[in-house]
Protein backbone atom coordinates (compact mmCIF):
# COMPACT_ATOMS: atom_id res chain seq x y z
CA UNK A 1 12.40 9.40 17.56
CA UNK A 2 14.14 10.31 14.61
CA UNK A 3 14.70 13.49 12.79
CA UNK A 4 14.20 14.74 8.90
CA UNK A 5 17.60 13.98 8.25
CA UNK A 6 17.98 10.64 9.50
CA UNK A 7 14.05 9.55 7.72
CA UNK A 8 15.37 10.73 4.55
CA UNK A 9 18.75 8.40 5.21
CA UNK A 10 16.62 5.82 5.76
CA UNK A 11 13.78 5.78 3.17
CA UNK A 12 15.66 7.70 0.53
CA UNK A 13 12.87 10.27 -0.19
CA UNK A 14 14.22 14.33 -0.77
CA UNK A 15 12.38 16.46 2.30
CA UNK A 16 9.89 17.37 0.49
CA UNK A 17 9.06 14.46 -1.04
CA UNK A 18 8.60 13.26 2.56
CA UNK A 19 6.25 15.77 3.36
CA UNK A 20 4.35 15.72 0.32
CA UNK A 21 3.58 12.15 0.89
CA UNK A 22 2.80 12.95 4.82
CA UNK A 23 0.34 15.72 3.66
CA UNK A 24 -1.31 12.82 1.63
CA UNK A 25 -1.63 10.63 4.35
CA UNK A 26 0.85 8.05 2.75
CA UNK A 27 3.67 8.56 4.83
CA UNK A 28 3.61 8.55 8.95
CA UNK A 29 2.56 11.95 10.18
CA UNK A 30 5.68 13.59 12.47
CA UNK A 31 5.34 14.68 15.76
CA UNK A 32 6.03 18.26 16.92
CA UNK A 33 8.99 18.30 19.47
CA UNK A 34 7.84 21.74 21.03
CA UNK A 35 4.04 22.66 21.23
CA UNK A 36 3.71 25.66 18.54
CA UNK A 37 7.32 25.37 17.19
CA UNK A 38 8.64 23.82 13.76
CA UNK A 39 10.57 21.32 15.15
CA UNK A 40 9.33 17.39 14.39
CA UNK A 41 10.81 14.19 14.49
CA UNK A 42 8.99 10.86 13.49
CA UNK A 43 8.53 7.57 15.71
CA UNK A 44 11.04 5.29 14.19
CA UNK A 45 9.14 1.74 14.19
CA UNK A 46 6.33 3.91 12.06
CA UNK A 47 8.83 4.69 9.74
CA UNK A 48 10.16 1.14 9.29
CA UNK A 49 6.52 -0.05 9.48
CA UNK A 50 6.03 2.07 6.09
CA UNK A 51 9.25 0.26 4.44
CA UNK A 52 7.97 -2.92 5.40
CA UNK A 53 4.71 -1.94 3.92
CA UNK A 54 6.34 -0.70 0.96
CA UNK A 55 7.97 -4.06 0.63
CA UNK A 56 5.00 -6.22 1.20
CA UNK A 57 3.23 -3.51 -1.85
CA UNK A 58 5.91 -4.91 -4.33
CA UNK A 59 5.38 -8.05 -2.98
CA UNK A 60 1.82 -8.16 -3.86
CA UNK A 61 1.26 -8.32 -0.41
CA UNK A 62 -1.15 -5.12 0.19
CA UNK A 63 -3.08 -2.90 -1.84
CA UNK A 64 -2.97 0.54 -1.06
CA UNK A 65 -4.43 2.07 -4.31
């Protein structure tokens, strides 16, 4: 599991743009660390899942429109 910090290293996205896109369903949703506190962190092979996708997009590989 990785935290904000280190998923906006990695997929260069701001923290809100992160969470914009998760609140469209276009990003992997994060998983709370304690049950009713802020906390989250994200699963890291869903994260590099989505750059792969992302990838494969450019590629002409999927269509996610």
């Amino acid at each position: 599991m990785i935290r904000v910090t280190e998923v906006m290293n990695v997929v260069g996205l701001s923290k809100s743009g992160t969470y914009h896109l998760a609140a469209q369903g276009k990003f992997p949703k994060s998983i709370p660390l304690v049950s009713g506190g802020t906390s989250v962190a994200w699963l890291h092979d869903e994260i590099m899942d989505w750059l792969e996708g992302r990838v494969a997009e450019r590629d002409g590989g999927l269509n996610n429109e």
